[in-house]
C-alpha atoms as a PDB file:
ATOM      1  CA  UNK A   1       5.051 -28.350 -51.298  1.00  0.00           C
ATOM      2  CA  UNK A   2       3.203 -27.125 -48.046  1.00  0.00           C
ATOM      3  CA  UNK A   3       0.002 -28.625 -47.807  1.00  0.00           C
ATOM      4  CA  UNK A   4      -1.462 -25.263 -47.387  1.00  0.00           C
ATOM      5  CA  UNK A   5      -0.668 -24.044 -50.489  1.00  0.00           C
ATOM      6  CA  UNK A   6      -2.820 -23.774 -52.971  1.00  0.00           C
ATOM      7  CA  UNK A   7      -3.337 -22.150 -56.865  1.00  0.00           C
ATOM      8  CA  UNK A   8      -5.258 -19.119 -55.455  1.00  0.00           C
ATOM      9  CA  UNK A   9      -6.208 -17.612 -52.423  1.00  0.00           C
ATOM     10  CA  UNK A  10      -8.659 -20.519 -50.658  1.00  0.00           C
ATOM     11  CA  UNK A  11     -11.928 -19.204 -49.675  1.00  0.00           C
ATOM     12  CA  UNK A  12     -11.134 -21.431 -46.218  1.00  0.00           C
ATOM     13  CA  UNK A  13      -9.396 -18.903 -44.943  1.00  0.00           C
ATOM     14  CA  UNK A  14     -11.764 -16.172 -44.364  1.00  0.00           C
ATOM     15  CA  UNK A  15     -12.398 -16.566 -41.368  1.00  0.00           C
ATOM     16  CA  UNK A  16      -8.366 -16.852 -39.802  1.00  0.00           C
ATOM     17  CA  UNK A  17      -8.425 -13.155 -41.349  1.00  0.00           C
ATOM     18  CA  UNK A  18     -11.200 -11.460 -39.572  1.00  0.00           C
ATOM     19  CA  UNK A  19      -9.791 -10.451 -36.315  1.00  0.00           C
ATOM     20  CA  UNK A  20      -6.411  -8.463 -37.995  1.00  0.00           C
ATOM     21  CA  UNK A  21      -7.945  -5.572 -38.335  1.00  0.00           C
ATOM     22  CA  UNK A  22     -10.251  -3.018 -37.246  1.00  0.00           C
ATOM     23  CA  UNK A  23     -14.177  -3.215 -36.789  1.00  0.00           C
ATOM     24  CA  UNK A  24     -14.773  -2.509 -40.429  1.00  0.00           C
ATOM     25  CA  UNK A  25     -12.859  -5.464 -41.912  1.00  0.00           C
ATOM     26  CA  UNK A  26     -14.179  -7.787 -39.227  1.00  0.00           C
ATOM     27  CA  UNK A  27     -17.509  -6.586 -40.116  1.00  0.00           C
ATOM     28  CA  UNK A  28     -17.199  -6.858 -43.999  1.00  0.00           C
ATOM     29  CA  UNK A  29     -15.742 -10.557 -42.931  1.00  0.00           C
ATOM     30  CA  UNK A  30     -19.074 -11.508 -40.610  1.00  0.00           C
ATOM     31  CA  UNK A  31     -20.937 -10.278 -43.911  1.00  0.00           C
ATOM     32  CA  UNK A  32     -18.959 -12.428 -46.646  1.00  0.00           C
ATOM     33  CA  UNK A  33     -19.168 -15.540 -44.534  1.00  0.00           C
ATOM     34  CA  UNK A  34     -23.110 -15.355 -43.885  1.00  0.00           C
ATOM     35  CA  UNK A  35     -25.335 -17.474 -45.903  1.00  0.00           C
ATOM     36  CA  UNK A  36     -26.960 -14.026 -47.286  1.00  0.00           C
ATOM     37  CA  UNK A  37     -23.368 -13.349 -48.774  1.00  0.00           C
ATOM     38  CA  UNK A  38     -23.883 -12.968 -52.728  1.00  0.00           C
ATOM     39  CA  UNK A  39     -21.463 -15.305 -54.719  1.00  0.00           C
ATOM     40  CA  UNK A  40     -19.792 -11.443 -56.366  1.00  0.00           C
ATOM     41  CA  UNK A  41     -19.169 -10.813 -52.812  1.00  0.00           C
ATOM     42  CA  UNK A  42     -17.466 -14.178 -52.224  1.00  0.00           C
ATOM     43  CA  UNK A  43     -15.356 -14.210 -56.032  1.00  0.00           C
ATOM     44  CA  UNK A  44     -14.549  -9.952 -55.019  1.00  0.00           C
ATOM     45  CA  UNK A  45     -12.901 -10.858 -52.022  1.00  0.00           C
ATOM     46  CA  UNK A  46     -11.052 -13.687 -53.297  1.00  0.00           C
ATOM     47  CA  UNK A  47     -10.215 -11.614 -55.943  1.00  0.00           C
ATOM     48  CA  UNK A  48      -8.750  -8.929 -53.315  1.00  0.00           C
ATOM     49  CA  UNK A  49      -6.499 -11.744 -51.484  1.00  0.00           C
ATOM     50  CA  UNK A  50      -5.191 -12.741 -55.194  1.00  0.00           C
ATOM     51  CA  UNK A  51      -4.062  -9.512 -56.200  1.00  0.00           C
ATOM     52  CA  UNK A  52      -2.430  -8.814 -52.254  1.00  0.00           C
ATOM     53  CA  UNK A  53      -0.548 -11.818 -51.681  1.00  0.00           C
ATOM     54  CA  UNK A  54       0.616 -11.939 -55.703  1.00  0.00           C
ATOM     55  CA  UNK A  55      -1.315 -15.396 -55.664  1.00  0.00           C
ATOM     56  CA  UNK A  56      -0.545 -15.518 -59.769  1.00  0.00           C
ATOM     57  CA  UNK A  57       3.141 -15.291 -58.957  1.00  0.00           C
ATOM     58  CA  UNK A  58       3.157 -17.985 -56.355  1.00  0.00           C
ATOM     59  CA  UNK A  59       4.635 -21.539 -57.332  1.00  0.00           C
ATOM     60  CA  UNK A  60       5.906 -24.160 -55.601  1.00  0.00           C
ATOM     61  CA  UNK A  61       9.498 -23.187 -54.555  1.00  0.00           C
ATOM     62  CA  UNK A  62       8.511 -19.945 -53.827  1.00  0.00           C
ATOM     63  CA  UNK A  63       9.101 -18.757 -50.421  1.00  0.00           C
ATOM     64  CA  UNK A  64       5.490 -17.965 -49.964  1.00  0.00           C
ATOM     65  CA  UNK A  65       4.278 -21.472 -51.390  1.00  0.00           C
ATOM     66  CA  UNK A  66       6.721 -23.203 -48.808  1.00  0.00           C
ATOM     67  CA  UNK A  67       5.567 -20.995 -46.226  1.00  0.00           C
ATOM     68  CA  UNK A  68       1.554 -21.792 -47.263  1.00  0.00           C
ATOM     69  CA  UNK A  69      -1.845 -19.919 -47.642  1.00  0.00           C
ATOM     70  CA  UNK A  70      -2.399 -19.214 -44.452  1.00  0.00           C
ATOM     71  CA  UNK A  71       0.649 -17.715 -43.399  1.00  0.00           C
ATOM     72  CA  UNK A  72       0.993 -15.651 -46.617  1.00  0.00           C
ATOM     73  CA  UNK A  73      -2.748 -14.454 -45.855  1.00  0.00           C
ATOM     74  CA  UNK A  74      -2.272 -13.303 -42.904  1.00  0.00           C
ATOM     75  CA  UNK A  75       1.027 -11.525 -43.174  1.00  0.00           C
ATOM     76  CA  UNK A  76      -0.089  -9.724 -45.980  1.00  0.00           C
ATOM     77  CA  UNK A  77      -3.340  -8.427 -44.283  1.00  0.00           C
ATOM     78  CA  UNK A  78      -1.294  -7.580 -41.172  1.00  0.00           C
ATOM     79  CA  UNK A  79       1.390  -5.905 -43.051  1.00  0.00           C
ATOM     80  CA  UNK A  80      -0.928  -3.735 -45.238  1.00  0.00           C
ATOM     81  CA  UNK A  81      -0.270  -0.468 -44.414  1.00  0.00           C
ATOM     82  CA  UNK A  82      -3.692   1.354 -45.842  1.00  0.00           C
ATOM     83  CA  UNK A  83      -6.634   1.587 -44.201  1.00  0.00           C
ATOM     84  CA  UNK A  84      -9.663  -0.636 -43.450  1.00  0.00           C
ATOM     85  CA  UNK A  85     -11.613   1.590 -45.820  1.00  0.00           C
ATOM     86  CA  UNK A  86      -8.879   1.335 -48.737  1.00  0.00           C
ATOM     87  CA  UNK A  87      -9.510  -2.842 -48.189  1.00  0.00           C
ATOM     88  CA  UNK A  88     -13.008  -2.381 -48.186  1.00  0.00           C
ATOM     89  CA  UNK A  89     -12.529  -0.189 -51.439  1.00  0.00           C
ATOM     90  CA  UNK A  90     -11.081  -1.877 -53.721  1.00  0.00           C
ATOM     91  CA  UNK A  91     -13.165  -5.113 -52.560  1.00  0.00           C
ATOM     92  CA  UNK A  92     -15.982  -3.394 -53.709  1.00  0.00           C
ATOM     93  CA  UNK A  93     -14.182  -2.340 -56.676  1.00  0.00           C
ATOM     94  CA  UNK A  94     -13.860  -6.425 -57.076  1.00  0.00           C
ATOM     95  CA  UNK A  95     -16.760  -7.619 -56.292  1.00  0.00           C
ATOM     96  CA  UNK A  96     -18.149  -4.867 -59.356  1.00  0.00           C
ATOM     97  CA  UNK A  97     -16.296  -6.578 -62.027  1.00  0.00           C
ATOM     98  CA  UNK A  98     -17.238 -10.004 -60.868  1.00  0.00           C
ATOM     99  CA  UNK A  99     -20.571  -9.396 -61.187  1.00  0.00           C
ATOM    100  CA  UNK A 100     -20.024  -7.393 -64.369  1.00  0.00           C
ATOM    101  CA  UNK A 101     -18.160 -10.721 -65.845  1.00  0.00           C
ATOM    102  CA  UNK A 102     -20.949 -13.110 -64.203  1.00  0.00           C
ATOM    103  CA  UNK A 103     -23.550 -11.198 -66.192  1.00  0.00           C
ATOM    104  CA  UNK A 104     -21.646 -10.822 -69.729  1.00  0.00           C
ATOM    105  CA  UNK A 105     -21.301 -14.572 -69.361  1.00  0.00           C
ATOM    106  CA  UNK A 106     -24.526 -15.472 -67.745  1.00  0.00           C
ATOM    107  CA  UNK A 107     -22.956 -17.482 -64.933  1.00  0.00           C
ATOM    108  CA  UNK A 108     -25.364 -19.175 -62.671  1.00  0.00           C
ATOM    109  CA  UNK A 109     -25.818 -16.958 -59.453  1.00  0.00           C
ATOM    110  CA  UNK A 110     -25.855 -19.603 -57.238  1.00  0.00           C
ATOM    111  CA  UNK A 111     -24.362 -20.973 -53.850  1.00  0.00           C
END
């Protein structure tokens, strides 16, 4: 297996995503990766990159897992065909139901 891959999407990679896009995903990028970020924010976009790059479906002789995390990433944000604002949308959407799930269980808010 590549030593890229791993289980789900790796918050390490935020930043090799920022500059595929437009001004509006670069920005919502600059604003996960501050140290103001919220931890939803953080879990909501990880969440996003799951559910794109089929992350659940991934194993290890997959052509994805072979080809590793960073180059599935990136493909799949360059190849998206909505726009910016359809990204940012259904991060948000994400990032709702994290917190939603962090507060039914009472999960620690912290960094």
């Amino acid at each position: 297996m590549n030593s890229d891959t791993e289980l789900l999407f790796p918050l390490r990679l935020i930043p090799e995503l920022r500059d595929l896009r437009g001004s509006e995903w670069q920005e919502l990028i600059d604003r996960i990766l501050s140290d103001q970020s919220p931890i939803e924010e953080e879990l909501g976009f990880v969440l996003l990159m799951v559910e794109l790059c089929s992350c659940t479906s991934c194993n290890s002789y997959s052509f994805r897992a072979i080809r590793g995390c960073t180059t599935c990433a990136t493909s799949t944000i360059l190849r998206f065909r909505d726009t910016d604002q359809e990204l940012i949308r259904r991060f948000k959407k994400n990032t709702e139901e994290m917190a939603a799930f962090m507060s039914s269980k009472k999960v620690e808010r912290t960094k």
